[in-house]
Protein backbone atom coordinates (compact mmCIF):
# COMPACT_ATOMS: atom_id res chain seq x y z
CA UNK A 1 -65.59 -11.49 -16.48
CA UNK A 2 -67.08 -13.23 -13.50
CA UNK A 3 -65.29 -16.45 -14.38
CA UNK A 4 -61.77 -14.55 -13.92
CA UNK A 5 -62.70 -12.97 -10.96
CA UNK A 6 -63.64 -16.21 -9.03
CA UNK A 7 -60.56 -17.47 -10.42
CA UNK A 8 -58.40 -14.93 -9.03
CA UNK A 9 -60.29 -15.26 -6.00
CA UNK A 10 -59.73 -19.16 -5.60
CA UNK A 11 -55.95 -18.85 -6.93
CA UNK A 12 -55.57 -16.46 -4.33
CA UNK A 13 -57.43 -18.06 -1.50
CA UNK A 14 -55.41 -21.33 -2.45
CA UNK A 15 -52.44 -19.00 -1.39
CA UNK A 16 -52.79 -17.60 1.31
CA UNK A 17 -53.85 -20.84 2.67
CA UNK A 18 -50.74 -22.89 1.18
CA UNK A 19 -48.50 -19.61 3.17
CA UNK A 20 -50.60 -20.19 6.34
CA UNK A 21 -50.20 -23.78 6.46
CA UNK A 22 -46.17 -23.28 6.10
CA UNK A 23 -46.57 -20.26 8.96
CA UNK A 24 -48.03 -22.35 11.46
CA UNK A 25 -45.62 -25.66 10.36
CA UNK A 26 -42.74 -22.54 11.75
CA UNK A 27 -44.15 -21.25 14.23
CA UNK A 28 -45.13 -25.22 15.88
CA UNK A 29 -41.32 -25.62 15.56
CA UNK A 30 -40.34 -22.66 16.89
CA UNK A 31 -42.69 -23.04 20.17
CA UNK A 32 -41.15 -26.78 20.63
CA UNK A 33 -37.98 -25.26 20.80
CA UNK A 34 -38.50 -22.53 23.17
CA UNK A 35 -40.67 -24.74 25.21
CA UNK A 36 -37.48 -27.74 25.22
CA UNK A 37 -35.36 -24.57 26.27
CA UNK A 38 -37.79 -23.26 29.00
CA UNK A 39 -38.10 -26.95 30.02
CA UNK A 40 -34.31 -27.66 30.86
CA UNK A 41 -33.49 -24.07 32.26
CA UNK A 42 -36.50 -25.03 34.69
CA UNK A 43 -34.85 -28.03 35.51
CA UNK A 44 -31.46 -25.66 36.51
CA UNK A 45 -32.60 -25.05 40.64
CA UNK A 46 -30.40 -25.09 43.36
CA UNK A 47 -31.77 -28.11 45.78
CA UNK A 48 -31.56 -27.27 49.73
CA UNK A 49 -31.16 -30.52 51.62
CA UNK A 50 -31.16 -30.22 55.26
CA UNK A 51 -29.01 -32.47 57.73
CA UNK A 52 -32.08 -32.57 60.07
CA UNK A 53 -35.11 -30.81 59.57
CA UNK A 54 -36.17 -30.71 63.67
CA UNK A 55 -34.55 -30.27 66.42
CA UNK A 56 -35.87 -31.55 70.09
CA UNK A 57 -33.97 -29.26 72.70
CA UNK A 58 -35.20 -31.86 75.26
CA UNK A 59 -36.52 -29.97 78.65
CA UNK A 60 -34.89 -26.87 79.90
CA UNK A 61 -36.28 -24.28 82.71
CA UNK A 62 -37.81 -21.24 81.40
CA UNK A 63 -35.26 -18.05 80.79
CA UNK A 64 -32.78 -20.57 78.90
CA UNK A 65 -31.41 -19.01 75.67
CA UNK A 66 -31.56 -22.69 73.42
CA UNK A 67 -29.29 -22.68 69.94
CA UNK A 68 -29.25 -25.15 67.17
CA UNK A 69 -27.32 -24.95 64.03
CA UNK A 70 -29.14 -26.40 60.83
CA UNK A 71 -27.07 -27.36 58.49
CA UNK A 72 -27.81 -28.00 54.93
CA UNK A 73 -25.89 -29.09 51.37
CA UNK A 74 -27.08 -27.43 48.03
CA UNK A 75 -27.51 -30.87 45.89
CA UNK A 76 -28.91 -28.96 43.02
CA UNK A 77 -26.91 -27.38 40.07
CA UNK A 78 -27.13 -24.03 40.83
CA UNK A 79 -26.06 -21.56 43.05
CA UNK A 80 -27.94 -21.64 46.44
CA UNK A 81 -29.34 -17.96 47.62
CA UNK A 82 -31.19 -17.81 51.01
CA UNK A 83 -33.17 -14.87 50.72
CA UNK A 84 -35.11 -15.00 54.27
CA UNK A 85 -35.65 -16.89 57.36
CA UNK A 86 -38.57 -16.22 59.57
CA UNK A 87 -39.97 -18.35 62.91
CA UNK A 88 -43.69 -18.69 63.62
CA UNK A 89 -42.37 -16.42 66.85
CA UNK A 90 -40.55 -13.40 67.73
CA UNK A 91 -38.80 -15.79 70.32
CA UNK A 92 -37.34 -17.27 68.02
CA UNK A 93 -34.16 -15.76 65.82
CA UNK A 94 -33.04 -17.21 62.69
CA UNK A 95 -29.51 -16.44 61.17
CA UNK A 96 -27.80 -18.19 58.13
CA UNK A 97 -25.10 -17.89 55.18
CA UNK A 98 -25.70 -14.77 53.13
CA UNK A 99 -23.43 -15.76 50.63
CA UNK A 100 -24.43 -17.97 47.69
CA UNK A 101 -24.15 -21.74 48.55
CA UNK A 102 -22.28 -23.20 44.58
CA UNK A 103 -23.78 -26.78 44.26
CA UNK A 104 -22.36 -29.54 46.62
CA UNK A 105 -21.31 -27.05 49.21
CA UNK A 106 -22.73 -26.38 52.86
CA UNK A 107 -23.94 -24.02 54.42
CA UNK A 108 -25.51 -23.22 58.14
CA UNK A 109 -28.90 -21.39 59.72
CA UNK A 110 -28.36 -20.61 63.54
CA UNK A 111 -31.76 -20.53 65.18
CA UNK A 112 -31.66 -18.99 68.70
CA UNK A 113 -34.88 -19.74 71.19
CA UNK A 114 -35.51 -17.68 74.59
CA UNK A 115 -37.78 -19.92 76.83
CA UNK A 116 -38.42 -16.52 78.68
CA UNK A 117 -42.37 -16.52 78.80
CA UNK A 118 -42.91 -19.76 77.05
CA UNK A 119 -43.52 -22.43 79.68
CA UNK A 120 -44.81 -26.40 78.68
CA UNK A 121 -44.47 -28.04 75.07
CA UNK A 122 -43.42 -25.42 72.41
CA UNK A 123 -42.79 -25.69 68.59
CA UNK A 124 -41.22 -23.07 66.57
CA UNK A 125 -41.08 -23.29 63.03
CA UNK A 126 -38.57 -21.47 60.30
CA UNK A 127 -39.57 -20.94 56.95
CA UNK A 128 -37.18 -20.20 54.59
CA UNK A 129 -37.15 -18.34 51.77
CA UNK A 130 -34.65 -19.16 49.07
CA UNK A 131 -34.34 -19.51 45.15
CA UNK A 132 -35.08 -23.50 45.24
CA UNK A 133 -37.82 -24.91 42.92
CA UNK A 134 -40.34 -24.88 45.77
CA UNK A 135 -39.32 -21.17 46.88
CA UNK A 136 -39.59 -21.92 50.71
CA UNK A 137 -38.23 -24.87 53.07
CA UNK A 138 -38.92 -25.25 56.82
CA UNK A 139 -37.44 -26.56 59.66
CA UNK A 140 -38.20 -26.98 62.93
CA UNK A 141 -37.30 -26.35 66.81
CA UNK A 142 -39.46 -28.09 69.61
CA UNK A 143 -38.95 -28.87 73.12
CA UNK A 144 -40.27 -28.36 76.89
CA UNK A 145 -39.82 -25.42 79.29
CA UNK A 146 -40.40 -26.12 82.67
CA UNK A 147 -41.94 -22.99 84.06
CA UNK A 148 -40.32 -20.59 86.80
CA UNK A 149 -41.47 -21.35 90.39
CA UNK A 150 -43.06 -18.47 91.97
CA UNK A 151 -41.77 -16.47 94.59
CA UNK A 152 -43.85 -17.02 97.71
CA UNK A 153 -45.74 -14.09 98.76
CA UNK A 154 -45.43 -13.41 102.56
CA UNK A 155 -49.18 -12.70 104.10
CA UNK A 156 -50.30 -9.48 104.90
């Protein structure tokens, strides 16, 4: 009676272990596959390539309003979204293409700079935040302001 019962048990264990071997062989195969299909849809990203990524307004006097277009391509091979577009400054105003950008098309960020309070060497940068591999792409603005002369005061 013994004898049949470790029999059963080996025939059994033999089994389950002939089944598992075949389960993992499937599920290996199926996790290649969704990892080759995860791999190219990765490889699907719009690409933002900028004309020029900085600008050098030269010097102006302080109170000029400076402007600069950026303009970009989408080289990628999907559709371009620009979600955001902040500067390191509140002087500094950022506005672009809302629309999606298809691949090999252009589109445009207008960055407006007021000087007013700023005076000497300034850099502004705008980040970018659009659906691109990296997620975020940054240009730049720089430039000097030549302060305001001051009044003179008359003596007392």
């Amino acid at each position: 009676m013994k004898k049949a019962i470790l029999m059963v048990a080996a025939v059994a264990a033999m089994a389950f272990t002939s089944c598992n071997e075949k389960a993992n062989a499937k599920i290996d195969e199926a996790n290649l596959t969704a990892a080759a299909a995860d791999k190219e849809a990765s490889e699907v990203f719009p690409v933002m390539s900028f004309d020029e990524t900085e600008y050098d307004f030269g010097t102006v006097d302080e109170g000029t309003v400076v402007e600069h277009e950026f303009s970009f391509t989408n080289t990628g091979k999907a559709p371009l979204i620009v979600v955001d577009a902040k500067s390191s400054c509140g002087c500094t105003v950022p506005t672009w293409s809302k629309e999606p950008i298809a691949p090999g098309e252009k589109g445009s960020m207008m960055v407006r700079f007021n000087t007013n309070g700023k005076p000497n060497a300034q850099t502004k940068a705008i980040t970018v935040t659009a659906n691109t591999e990296k997620g975020t792409e940054s240009v730049r603005i720089k430039g000097m302001v030549t302060p305001k002369k001051k009044a003179a005061q008359p003596n007392a």
